[in-house]
PDB file of N, CA and C in Angstrom:
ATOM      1  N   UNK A   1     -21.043 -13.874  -6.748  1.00  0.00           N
ATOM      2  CA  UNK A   1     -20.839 -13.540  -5.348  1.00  0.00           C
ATOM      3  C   UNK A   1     -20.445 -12.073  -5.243  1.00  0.00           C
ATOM      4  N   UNK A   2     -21.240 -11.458  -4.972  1.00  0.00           N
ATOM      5  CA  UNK A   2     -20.746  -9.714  -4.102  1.00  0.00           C
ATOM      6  C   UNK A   2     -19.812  -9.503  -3.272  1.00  0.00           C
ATOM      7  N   UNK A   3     -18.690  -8.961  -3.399  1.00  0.00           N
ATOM      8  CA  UNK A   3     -17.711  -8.742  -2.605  1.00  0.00           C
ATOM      9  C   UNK A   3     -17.648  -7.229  -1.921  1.00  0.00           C
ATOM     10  N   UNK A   4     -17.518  -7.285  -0.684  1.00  0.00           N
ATOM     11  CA  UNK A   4     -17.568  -5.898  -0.440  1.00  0.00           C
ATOM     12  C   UNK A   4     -16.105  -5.451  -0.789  1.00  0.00           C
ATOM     13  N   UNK A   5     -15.575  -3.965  -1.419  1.00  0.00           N
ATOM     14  CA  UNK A   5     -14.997  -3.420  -1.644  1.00  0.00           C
ATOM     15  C   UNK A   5     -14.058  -2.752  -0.422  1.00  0.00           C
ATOM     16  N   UNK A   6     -12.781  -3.102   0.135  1.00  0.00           N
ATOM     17  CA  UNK A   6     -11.905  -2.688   1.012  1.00  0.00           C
ATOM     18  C   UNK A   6     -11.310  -1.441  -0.246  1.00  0.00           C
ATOM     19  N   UNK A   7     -11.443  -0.551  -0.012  1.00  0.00           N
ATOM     20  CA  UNK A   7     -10.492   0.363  -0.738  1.00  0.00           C
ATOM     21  C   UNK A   7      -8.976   0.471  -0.069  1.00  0.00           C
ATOM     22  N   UNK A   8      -8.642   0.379   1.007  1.00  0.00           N
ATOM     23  CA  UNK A   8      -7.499   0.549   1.381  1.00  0.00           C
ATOM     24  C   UNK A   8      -6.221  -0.938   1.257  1.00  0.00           C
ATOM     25  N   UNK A   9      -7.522  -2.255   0.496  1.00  0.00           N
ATOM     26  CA  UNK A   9      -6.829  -2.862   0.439  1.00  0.00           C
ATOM     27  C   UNK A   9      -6.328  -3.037  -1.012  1.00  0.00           C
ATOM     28  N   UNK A  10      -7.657  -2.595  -1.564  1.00  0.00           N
ATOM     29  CA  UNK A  10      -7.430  -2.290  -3.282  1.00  0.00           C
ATOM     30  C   UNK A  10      -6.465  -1.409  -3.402  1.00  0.00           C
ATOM     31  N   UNK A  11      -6.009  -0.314  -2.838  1.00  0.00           N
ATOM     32  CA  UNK A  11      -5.270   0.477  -3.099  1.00  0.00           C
ATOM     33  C   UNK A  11      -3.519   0.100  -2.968  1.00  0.00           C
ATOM     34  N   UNK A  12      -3.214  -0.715  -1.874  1.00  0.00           N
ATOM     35  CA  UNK A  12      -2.402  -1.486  -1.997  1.00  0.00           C
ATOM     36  C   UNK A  12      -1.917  -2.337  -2.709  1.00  0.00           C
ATOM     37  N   UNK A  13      -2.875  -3.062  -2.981  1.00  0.00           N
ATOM     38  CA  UNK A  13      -2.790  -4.345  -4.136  1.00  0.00           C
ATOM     39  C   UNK A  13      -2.395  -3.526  -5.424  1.00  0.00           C
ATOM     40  N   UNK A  14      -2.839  -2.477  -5.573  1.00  0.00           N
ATOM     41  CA  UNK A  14      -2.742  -2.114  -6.839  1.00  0.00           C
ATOM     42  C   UNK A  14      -1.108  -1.245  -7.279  1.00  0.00           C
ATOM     43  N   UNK A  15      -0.456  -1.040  -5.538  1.00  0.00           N
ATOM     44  CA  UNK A  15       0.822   0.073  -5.740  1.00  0.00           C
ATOM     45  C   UNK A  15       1.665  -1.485  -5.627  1.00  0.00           C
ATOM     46  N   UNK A  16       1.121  -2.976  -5.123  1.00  0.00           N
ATOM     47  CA  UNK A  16       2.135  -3.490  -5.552  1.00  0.00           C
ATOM     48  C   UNK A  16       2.288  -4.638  -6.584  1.00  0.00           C
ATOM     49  N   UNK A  17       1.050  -4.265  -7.160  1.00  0.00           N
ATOM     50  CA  UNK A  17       1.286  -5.106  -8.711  1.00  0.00           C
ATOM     51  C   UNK A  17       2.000  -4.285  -9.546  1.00  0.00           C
ATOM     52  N   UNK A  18       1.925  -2.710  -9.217  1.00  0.00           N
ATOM     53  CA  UNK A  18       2.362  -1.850 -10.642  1.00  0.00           C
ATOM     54  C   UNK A  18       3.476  -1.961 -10.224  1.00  0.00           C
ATOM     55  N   UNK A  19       4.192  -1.900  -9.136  1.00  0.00           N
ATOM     56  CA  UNK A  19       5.441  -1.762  -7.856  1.00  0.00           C
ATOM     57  C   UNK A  19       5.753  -0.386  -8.393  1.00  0.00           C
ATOM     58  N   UNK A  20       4.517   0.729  -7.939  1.00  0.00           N
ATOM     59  CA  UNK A  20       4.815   2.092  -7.893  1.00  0.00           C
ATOM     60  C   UNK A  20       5.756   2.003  -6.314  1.00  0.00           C
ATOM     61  N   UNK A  21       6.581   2.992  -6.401  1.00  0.00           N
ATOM     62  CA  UNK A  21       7.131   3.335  -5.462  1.00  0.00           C
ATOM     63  C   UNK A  21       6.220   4.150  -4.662  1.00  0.00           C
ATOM     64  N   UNK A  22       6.483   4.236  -3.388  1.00  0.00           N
ATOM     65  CA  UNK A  22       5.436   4.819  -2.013  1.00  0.00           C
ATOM     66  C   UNK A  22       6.512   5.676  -1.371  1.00  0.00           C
ATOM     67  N   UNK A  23       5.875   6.541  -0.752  1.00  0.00           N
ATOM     68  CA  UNK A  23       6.274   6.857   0.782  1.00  0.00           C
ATOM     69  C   UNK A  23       5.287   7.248   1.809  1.00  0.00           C
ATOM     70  N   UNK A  24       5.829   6.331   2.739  1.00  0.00           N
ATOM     71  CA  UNK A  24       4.578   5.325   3.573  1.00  0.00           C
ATOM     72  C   UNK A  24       5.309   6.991   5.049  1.00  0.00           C
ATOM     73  N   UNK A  25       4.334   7.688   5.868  1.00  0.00           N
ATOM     74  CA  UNK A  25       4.556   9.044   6.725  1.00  0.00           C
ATOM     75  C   UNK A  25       3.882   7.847   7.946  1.00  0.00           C
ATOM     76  N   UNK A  26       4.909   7.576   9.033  1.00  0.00           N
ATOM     77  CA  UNK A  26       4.152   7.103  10.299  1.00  0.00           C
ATOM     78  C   UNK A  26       3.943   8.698  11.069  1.00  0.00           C
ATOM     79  N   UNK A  27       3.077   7.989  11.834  1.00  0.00           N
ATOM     80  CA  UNK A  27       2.788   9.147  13.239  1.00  0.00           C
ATOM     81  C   UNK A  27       3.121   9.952  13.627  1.00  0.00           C
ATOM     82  N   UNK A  28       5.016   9.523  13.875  1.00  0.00           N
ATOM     83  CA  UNK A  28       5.898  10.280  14.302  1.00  0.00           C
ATOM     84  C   UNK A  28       6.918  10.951  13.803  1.00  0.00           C
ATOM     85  N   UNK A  29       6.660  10.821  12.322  1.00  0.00           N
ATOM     86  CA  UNK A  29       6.917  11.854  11.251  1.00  0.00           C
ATOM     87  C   UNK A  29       8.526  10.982  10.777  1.00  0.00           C
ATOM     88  N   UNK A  30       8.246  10.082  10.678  1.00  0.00           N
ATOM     89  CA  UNK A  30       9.328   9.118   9.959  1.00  0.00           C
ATOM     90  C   UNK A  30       8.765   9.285   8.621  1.00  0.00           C
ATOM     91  N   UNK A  31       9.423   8.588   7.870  1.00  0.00           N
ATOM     92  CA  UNK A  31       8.934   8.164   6.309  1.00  0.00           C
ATOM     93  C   UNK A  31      10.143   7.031   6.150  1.00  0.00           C
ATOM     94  N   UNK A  32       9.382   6.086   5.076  1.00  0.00           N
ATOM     95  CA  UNK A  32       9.967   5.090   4.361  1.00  0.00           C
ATOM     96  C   UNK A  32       9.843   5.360   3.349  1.00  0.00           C
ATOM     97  N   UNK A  33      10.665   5.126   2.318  1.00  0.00           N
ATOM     98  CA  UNK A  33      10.283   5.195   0.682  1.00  0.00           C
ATOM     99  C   UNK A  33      10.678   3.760  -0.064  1.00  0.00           C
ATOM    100  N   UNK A  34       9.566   3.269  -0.889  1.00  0.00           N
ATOM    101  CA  UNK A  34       9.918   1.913  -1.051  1.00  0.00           C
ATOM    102  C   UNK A  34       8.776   1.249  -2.191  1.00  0.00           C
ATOM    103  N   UNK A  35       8.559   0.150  -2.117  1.00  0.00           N
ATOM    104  CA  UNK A  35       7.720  -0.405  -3.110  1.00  0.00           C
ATOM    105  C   UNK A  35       6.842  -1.895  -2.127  1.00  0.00           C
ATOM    106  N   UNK A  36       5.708  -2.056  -1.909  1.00  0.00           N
ATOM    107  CA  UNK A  36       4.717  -2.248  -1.258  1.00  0.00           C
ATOM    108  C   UNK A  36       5.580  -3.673  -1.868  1.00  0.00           C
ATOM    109  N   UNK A  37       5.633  -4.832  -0.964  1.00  0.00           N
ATOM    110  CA  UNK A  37       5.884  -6.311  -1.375  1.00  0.00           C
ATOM    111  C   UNK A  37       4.676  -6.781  -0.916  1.00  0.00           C
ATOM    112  N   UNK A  38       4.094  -6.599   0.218  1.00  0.00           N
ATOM    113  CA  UNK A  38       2.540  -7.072   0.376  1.00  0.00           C
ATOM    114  C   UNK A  38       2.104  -6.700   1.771  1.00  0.00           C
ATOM    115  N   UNK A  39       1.077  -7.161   2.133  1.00  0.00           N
ATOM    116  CA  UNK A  39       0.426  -6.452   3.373  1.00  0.00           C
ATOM    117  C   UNK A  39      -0.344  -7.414   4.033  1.00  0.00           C
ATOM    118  N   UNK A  40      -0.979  -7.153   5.324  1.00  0.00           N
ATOM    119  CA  UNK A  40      -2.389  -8.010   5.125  1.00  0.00           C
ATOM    120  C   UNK A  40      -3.071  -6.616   6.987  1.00  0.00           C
ATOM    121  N   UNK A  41      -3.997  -7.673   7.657  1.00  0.00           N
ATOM    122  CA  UNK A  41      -4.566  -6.689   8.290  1.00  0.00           C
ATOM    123  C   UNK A  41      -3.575  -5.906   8.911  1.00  0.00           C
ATOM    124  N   UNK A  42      -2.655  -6.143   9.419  1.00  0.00           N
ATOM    125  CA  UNK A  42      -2.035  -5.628  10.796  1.00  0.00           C
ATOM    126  C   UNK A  42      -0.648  -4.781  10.182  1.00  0.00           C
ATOM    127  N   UNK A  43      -0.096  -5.182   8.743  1.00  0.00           N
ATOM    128  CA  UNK A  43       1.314  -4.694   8.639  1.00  0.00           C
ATOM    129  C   UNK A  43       1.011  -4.563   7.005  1.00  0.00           C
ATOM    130  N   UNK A  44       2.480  -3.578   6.541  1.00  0.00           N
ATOM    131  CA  UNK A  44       2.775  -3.702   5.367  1.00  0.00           C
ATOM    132  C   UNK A  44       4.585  -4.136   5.011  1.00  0.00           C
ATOM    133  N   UNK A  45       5.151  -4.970   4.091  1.00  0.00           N
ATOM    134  CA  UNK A  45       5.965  -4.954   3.913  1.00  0.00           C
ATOM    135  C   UNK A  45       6.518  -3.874   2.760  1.00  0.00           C
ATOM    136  N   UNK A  46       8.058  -3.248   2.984  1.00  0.00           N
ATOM    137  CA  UNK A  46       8.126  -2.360   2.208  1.00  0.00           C
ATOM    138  C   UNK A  46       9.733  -2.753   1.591  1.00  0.00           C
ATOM    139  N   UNK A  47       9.803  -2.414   0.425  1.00  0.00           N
ATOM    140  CA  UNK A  47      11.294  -3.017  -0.391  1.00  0.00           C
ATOM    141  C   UNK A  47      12.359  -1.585  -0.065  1.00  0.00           C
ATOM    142  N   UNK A  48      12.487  -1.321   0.786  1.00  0.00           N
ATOM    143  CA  UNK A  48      13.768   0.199   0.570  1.00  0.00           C
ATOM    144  C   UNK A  48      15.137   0.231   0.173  1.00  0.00           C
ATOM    145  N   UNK A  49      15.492   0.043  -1.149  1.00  0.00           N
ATOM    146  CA  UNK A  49      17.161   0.089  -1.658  1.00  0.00           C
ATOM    147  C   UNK A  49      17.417  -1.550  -0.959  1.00  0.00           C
ATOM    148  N   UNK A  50      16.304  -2.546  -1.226  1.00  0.00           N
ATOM    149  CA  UNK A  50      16.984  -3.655  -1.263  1.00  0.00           C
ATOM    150  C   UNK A  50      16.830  -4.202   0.445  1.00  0.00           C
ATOM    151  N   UNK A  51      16.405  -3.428   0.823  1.00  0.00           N
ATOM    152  CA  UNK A  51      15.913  -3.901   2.674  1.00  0.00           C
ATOM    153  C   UNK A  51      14.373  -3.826   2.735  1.00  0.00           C
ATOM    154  N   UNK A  52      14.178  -5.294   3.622  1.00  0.00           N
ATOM    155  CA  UNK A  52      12.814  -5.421   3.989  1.00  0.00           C
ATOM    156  C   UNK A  52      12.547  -4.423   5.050  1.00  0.00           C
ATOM    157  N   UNK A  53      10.979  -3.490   5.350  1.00  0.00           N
ATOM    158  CA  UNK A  53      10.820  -3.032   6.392  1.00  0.00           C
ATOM    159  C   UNK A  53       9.207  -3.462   6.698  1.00  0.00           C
ATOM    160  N   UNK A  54       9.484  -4.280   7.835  1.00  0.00           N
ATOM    161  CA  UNK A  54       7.632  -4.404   8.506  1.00  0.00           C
ATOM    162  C   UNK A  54       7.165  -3.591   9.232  1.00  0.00           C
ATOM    163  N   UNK A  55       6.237  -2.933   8.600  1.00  0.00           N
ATOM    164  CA  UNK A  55       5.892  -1.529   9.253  1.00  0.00           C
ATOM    165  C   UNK A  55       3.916  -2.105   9.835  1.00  0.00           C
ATOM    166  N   UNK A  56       3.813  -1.533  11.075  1.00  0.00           N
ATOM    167  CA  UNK A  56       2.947  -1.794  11.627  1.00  0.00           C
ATOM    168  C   UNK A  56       1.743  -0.609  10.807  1.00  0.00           C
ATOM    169  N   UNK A  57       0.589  -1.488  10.476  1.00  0.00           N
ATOM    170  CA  UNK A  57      -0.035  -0.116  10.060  1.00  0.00           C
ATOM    171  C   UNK A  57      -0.731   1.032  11.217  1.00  0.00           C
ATOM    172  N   UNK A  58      -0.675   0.459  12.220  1.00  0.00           N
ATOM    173  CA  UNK A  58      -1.198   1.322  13.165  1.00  0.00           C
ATOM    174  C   UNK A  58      -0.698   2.218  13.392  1.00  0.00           C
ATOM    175  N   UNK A  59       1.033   2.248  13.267  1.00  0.00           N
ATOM    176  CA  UNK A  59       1.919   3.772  12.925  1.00  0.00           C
ATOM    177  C   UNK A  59       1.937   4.595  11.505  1.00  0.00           C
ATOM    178  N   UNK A  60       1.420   3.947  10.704  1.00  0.00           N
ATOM    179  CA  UNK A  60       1.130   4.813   9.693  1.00  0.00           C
ATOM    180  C   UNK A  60       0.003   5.901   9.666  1.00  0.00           C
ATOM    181  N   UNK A  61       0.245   6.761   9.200  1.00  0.00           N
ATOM    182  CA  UNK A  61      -0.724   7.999   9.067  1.00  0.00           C
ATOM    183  C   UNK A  61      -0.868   8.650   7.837  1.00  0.00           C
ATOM    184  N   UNK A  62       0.446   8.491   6.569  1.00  0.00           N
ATOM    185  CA  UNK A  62      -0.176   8.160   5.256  1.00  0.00           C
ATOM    186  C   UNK A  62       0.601   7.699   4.291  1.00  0.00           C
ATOM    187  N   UNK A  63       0.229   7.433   2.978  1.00  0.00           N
ATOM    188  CA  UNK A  63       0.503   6.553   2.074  1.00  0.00           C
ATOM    189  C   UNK A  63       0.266   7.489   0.791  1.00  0.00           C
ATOM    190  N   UNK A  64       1.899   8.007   0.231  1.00  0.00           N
ATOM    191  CA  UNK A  64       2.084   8.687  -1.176  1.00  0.00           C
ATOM    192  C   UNK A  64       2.201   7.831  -2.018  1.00  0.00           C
ATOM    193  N   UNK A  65       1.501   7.254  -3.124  1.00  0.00           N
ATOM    194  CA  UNK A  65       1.976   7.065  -4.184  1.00  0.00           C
ATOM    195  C   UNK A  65       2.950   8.001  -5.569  1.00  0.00           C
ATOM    196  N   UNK A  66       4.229   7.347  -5.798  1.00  0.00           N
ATOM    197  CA  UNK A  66       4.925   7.837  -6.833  1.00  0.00           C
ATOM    198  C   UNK A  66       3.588   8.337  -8.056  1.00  0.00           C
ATOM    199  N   UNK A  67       2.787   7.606  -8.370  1.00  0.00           N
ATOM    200  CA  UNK A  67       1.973   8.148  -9.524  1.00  0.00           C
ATOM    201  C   UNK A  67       0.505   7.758  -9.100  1.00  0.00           C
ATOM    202  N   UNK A  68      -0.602   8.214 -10.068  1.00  0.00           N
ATOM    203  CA  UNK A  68      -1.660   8.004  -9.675  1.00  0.00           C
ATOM    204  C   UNK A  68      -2.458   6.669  -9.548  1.00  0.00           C
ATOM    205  N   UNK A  69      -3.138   6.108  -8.445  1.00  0.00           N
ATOM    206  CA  UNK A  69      -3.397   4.699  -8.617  1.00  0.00           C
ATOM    207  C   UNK A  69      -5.388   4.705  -9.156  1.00  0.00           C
ATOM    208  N   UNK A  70      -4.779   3.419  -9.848  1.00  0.00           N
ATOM    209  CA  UNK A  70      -6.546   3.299 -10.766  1.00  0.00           C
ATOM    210  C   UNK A  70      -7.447   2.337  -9.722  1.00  0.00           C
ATOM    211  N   UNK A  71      -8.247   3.307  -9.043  1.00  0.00           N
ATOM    212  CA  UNK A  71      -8.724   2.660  -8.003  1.00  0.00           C
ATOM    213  C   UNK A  71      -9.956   1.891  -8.459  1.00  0.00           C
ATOM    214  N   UNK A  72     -10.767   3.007  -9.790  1.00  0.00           N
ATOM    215  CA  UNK A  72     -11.720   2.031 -10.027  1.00  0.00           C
ATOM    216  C   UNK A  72     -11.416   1.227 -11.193  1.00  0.00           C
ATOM    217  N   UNK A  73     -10.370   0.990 -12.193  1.00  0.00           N
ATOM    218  CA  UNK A  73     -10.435  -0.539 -12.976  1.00  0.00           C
ATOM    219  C   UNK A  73      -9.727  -1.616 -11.755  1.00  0.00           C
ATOM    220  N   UNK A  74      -9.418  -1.231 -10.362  1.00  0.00           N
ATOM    221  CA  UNK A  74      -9.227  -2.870  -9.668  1.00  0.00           C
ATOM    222  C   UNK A  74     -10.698  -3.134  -9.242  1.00  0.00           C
ATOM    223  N   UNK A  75     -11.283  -1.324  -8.651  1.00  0.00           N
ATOM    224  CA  UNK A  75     -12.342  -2.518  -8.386  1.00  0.00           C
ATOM    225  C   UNK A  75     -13.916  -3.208  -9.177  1.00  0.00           C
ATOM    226  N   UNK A  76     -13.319  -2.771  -9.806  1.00  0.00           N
ATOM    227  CA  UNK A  76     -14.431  -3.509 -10.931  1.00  0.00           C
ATOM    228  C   UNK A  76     -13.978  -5.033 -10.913  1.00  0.00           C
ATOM    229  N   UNK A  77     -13.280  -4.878 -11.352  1.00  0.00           N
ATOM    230  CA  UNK A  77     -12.562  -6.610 -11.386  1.00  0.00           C
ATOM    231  C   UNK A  77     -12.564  -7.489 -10.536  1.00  0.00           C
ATOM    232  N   UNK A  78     -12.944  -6.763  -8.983  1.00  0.00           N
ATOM    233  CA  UNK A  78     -13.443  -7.546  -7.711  1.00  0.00           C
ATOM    234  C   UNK A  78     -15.066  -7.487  -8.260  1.00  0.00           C
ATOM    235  N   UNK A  79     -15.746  -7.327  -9.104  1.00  0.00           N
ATOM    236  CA  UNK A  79     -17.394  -7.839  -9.581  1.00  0.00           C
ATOM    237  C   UNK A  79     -17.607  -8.844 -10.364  1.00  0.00           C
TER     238      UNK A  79
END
């Protein structure tokens, strides 16, 4: 079965299997810094010093990873 490739969801999946730390920049020039617990269409959950934060992704505008993420060995593994 062919799966189409979401990169933005691969990219997630992948900062929270390694649980690289993030810092997630909304709109309005906030930042969170934290470790991705999971996501799905509409939100991401984020771990900050031990507090949950549900962050809408529609206020996000971008997403630092602490280190570099291996975008193509996840998505191979979706083939």
């Amino acid at each position: 079965m062919n799966k189409t490739m979401n990169l933005q969801d691969v990219f997630l999946n992948q900062c929270r299997k390694e649980k690289i730390a993030v810092t997630i920049f909304l709109t309005n020039g906030f930042q969170f810094k934290g470790v991705v617990k999971g996501f799905d269409s509409y939100v991401v959950i984020l771990d900050c010093e031990g507090k949950q934060q549900l962050v809408y992704k529609h206020a996000i505008s971008t997403i630092v990873p602490a280190k570099a993420i291996s975008i193509l060995d996840a998505s191979e593994k979706l083939d």
